[in-house]
Structures are given as structure tokens and as C-alpha cells.
PDB file of N, CA and C in Angstrom:
ATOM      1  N   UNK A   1      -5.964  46.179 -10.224  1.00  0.00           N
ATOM      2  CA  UNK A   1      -6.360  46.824  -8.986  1.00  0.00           C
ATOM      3  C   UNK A   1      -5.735  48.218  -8.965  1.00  0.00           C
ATOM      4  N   UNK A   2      -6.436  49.353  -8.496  1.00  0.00           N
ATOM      5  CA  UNK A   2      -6.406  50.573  -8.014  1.00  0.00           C
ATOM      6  C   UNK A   2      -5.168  50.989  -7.251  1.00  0.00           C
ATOM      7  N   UNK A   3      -4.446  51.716  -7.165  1.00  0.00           N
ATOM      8  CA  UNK A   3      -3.297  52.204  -6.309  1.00  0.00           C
ATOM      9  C   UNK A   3      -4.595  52.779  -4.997  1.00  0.00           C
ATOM     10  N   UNK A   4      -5.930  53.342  -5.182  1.00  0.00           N
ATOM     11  CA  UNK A   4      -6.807  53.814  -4.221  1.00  0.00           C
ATOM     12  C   UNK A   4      -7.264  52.778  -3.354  1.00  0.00           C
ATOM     13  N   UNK A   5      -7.640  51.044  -3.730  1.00  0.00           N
ATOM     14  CA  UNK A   5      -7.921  50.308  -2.943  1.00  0.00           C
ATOM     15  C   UNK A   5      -6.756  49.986  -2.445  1.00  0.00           C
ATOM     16  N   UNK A   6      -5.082  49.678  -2.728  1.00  0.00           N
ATOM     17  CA  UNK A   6      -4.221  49.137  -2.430  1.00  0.00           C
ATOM     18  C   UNK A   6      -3.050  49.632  -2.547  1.00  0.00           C
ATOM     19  N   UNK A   7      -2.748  51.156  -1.516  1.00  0.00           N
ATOM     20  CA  UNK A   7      -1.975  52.186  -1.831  1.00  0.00           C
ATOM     21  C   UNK A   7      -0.481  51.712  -1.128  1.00  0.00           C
ATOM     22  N   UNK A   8      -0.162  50.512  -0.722  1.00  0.00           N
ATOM     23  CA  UNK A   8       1.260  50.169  -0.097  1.00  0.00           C
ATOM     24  C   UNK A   8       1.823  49.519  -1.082  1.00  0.00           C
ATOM     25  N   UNK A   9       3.365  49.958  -0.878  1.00  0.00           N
ATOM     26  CA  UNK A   9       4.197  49.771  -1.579  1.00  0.00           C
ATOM     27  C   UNK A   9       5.008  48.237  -1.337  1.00  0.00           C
ATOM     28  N   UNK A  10       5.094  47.453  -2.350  1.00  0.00           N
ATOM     29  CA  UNK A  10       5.436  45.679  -2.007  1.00  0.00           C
ATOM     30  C   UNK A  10       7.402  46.024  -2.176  1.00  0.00           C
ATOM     31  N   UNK A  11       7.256  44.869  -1.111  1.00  0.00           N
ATOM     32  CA  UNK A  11       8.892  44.758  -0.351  1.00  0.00           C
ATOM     33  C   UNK A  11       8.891  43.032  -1.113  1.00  0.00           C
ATOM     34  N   UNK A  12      10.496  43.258  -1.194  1.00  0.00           N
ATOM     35  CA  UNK A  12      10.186  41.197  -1.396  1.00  0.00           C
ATOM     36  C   UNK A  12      11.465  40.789  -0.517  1.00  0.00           C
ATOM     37  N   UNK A  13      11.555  39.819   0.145  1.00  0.00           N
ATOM     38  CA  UNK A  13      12.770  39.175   0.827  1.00  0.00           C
ATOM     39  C   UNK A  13      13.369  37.800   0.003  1.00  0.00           C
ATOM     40  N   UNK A  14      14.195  37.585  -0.087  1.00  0.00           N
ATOM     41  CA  UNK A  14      14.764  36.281  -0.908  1.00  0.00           C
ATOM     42  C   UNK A  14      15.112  35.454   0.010  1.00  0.00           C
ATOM     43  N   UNK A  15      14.830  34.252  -0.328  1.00  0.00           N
ATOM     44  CA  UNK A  15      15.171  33.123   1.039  1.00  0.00           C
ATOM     45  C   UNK A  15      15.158  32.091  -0.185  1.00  0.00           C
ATOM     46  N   UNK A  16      16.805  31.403  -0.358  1.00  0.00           N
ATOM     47  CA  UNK A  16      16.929  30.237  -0.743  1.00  0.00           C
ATOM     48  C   UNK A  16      16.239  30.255  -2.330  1.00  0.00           C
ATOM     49  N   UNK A  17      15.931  31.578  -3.007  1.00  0.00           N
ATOM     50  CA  UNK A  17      15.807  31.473  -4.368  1.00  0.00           C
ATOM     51  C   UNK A  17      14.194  31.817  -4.657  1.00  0.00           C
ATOM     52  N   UNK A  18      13.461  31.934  -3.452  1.00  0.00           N
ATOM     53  CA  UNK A  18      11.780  32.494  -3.627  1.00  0.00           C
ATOM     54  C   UNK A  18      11.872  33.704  -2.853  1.00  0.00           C
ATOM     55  N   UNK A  19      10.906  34.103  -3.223  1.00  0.00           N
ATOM     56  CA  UNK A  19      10.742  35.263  -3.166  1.00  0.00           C
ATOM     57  C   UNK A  19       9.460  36.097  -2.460  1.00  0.00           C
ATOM     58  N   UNK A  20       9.454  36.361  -0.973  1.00  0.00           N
ATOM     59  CA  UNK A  20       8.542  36.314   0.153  1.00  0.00           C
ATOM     60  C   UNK A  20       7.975  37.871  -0.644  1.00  0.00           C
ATOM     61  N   UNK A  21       6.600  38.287  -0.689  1.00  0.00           N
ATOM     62  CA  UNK A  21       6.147  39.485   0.036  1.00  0.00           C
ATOM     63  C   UNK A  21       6.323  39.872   1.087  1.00  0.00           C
ATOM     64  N   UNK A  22       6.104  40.865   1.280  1.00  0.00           N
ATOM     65  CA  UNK A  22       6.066  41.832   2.628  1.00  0.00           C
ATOM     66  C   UNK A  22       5.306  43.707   2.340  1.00  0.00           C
ATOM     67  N   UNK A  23       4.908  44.003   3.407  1.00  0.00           N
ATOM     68  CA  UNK A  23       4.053  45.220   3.456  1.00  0.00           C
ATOM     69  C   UNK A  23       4.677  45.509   4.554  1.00  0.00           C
ATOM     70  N   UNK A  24       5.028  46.480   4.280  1.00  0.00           N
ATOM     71  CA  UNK A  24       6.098  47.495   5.320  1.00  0.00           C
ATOM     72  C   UNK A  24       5.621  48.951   5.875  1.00  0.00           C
ATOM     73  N   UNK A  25       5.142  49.114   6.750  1.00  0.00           N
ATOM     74  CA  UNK A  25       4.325  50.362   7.075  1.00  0.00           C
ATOM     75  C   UNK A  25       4.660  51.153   8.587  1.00  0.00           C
ATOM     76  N   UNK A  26       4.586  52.264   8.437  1.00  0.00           N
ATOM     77  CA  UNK A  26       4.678  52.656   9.984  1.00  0.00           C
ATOM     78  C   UNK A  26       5.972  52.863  10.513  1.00  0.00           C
ATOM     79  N   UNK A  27       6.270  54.034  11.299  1.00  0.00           N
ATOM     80  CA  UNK A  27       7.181  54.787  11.912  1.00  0.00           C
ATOM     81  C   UNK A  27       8.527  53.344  12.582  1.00  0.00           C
ATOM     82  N   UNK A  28       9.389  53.969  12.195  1.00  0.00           N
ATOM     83  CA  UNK A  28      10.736  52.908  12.093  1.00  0.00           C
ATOM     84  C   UNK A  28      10.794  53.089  13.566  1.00  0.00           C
ATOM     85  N   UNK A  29      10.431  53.210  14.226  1.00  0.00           N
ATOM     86  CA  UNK A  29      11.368  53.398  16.040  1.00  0.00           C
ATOM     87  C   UNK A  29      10.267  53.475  16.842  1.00  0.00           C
ATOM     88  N   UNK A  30       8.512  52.532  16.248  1.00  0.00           N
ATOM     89  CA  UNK A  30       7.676  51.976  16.877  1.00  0.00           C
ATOM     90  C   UNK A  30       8.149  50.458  17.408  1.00  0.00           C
ATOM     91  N   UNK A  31       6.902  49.871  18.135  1.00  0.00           N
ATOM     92  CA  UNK A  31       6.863  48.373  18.528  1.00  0.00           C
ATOM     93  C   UNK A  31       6.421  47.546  16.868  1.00  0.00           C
ATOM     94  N   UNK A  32       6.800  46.933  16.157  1.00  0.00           N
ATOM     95  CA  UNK A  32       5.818  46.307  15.118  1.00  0.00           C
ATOM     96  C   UNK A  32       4.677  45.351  15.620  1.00  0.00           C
ATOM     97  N   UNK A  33       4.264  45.081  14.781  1.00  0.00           N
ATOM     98  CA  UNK A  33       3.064  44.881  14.608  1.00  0.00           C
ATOM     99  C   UNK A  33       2.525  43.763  13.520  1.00  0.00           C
ATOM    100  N   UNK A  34       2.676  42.211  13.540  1.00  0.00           N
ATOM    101  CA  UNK A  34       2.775  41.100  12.511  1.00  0.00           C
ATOM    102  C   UNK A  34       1.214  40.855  12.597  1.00  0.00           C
ATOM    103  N   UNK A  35       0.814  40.773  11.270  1.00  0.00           N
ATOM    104  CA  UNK A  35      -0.335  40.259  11.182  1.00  0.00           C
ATOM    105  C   UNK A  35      -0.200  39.411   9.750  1.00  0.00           C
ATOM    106  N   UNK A  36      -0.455  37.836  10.286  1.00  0.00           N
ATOM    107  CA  UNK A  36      -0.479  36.859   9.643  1.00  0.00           C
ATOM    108  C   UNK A  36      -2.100  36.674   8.754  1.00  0.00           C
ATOM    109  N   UNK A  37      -2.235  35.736   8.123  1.00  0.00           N
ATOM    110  CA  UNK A  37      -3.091  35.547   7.145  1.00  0.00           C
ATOM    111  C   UNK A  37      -3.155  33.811   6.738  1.00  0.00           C
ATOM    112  N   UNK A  38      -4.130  33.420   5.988  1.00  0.00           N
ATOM    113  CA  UNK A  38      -4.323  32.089   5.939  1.00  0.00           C
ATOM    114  C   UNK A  38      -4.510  32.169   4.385  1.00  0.00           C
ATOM    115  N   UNK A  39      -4.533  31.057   3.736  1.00  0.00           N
ATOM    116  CA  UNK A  39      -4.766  31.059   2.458  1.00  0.00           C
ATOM    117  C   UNK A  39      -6.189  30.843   2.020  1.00  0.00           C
ATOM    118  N   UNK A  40      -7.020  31.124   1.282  1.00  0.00           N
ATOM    119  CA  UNK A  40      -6.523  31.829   0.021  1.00  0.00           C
ATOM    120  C   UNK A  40      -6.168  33.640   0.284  1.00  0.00           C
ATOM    121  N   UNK A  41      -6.602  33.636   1.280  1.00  0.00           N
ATOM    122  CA  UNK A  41      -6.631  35.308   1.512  1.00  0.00           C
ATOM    123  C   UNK A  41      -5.326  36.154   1.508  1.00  0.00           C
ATOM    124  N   UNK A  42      -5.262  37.719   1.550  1.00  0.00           N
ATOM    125  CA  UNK A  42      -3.416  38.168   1.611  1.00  0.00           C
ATOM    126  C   UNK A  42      -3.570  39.184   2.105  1.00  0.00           C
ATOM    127  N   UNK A  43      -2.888  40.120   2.004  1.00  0.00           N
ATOM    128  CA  UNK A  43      -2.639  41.017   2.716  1.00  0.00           C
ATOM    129  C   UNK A  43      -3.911  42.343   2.090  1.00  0.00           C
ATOM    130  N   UNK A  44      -4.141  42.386   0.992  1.00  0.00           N
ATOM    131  CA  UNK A  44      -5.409  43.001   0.542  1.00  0.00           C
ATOM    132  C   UNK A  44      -6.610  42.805   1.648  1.00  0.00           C
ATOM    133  N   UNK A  45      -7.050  41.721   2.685  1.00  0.00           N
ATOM    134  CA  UNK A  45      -7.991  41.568   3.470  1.00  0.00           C
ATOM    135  C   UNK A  45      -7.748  43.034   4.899  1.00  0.00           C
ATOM    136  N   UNK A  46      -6.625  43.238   5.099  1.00  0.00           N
ATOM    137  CA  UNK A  46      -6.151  43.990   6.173  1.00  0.00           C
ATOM    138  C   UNK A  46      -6.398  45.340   5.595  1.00  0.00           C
ATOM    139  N   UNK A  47      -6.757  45.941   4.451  1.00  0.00           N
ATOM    140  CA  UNK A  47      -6.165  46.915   3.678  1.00  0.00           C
ATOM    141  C   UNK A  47      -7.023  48.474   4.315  1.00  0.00           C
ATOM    142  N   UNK A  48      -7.597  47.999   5.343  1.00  0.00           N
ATOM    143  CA  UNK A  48      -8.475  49.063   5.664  1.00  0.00           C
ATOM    144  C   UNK A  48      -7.780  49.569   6.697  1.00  0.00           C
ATOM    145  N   UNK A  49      -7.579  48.128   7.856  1.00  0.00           N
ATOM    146  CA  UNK A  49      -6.971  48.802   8.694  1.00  0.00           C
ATOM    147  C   UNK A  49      -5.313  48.722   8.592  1.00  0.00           C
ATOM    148  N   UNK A  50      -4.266  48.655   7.577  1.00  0.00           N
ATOM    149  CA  UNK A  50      -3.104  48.707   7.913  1.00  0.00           C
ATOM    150  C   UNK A  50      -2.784  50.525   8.074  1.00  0.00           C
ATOM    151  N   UNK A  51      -4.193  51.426   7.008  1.00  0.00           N
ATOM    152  CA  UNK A  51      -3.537  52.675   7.661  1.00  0.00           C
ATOM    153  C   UNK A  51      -3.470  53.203   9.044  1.00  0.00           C
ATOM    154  N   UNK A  52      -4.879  52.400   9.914  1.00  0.00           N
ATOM    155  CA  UNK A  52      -4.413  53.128  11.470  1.00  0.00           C
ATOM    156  C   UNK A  52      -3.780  52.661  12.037  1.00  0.00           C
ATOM    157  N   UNK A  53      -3.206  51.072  11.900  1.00  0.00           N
ATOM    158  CA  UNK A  53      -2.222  50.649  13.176  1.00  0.00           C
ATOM    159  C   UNK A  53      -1.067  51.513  12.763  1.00  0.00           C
ATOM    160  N   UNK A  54      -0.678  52.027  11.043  1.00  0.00           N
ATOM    161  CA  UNK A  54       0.341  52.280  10.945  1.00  0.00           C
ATOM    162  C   UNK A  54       1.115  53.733  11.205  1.00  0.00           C
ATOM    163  N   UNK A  55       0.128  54.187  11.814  1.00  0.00           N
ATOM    164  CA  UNK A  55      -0.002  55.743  12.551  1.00  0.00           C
ATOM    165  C   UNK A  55       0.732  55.751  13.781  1.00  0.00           C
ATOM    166  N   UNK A  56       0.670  55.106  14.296  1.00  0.00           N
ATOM    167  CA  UNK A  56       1.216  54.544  15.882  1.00  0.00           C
ATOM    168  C   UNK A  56       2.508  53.512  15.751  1.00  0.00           C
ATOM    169  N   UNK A  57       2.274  52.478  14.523  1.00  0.00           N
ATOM    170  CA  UNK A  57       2.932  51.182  15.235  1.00  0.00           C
ATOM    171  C   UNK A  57       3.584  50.788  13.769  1.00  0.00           C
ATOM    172  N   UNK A  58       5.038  50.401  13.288  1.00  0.00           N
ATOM    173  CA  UNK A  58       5.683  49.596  12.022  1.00  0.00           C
ATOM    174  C   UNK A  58       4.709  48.585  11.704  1.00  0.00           C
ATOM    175  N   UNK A  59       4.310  48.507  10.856  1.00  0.00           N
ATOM    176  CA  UNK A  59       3.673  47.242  10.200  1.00  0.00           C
ATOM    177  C   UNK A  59       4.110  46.041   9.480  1.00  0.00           C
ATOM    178  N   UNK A  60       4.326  45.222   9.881  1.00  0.00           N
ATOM    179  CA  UNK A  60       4.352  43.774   8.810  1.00  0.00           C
ATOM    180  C   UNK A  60       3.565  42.740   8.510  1.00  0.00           C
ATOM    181  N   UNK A  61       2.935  42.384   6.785  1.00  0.00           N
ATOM    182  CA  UNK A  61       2.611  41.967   6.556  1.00  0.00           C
ATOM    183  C   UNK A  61       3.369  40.734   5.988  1.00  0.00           C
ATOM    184  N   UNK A  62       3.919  39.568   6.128  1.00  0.00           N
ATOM    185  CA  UNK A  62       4.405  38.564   5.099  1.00  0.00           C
ATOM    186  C   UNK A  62       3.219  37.744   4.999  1.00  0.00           C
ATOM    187  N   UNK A  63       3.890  37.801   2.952  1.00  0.00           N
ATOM    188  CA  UNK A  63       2.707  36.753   2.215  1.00  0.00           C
ATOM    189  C   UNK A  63       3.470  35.524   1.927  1.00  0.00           C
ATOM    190  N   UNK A  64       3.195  34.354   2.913  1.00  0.00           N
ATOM    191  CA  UNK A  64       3.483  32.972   2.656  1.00  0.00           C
ATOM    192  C   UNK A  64       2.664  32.218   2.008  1.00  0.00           C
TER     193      UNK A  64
END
């Protein structure tokens, strides 16, 4: 995949030895903004709109 279809940069959190995704977007000293997902799908489904919420609002994506 393209850095042009999927231009955010992957975060990982460690919990107990795995290893969570996360998509981290948007001005640090906004409200955030969680948008969950179901399987099989990920955070690639949002990829259109994580640039405008992230204009206004911190973004988080976690991939469980």
C-alpha cells in the first residue's frame, strides 16, 4: 500500500506482551475523538475522513 492512500504514521502500545495499533492524529490540546471498528475491517476504512476530523479534533484510532 501507498504512503498516498494511507499517509498516517502507526503508534503501537504494549499491554502484557501484544502489541495494540493506534493512529494518532490532530492538534494535542483538542477534545479527541475514538473511532472504533469491527473486524475484519481497520483503520484503513476511516482513511478519508481521519484528515478532517483531524483539523479540529486529536484522533484515535485503536486496532483490536
Amino acid at each position: 500500500m501507498t504512503n498516498n492512500l494511507y499517509p498516517f504514521r502507526s503508534n503501537y502500545y504494549d499491554l502484557d506482551g501484544l502489541a495494540y495499533h493506534y493512529l494518532d492524529e490532530g492538534p494535542r490540546d483538542g477534545l479527541p475523538i475514538v473511532m472504533l471498528h469491527g473486524n475484519p475491517t481497520w483503520s484503513f476504512y476511516y482513511r478519508t475522513l481521519i484528515p478532517y476530523f483531524s483539523i479540529l479534533l486529536p484522533y484515535l484510532n485503536p486496532l483490536f
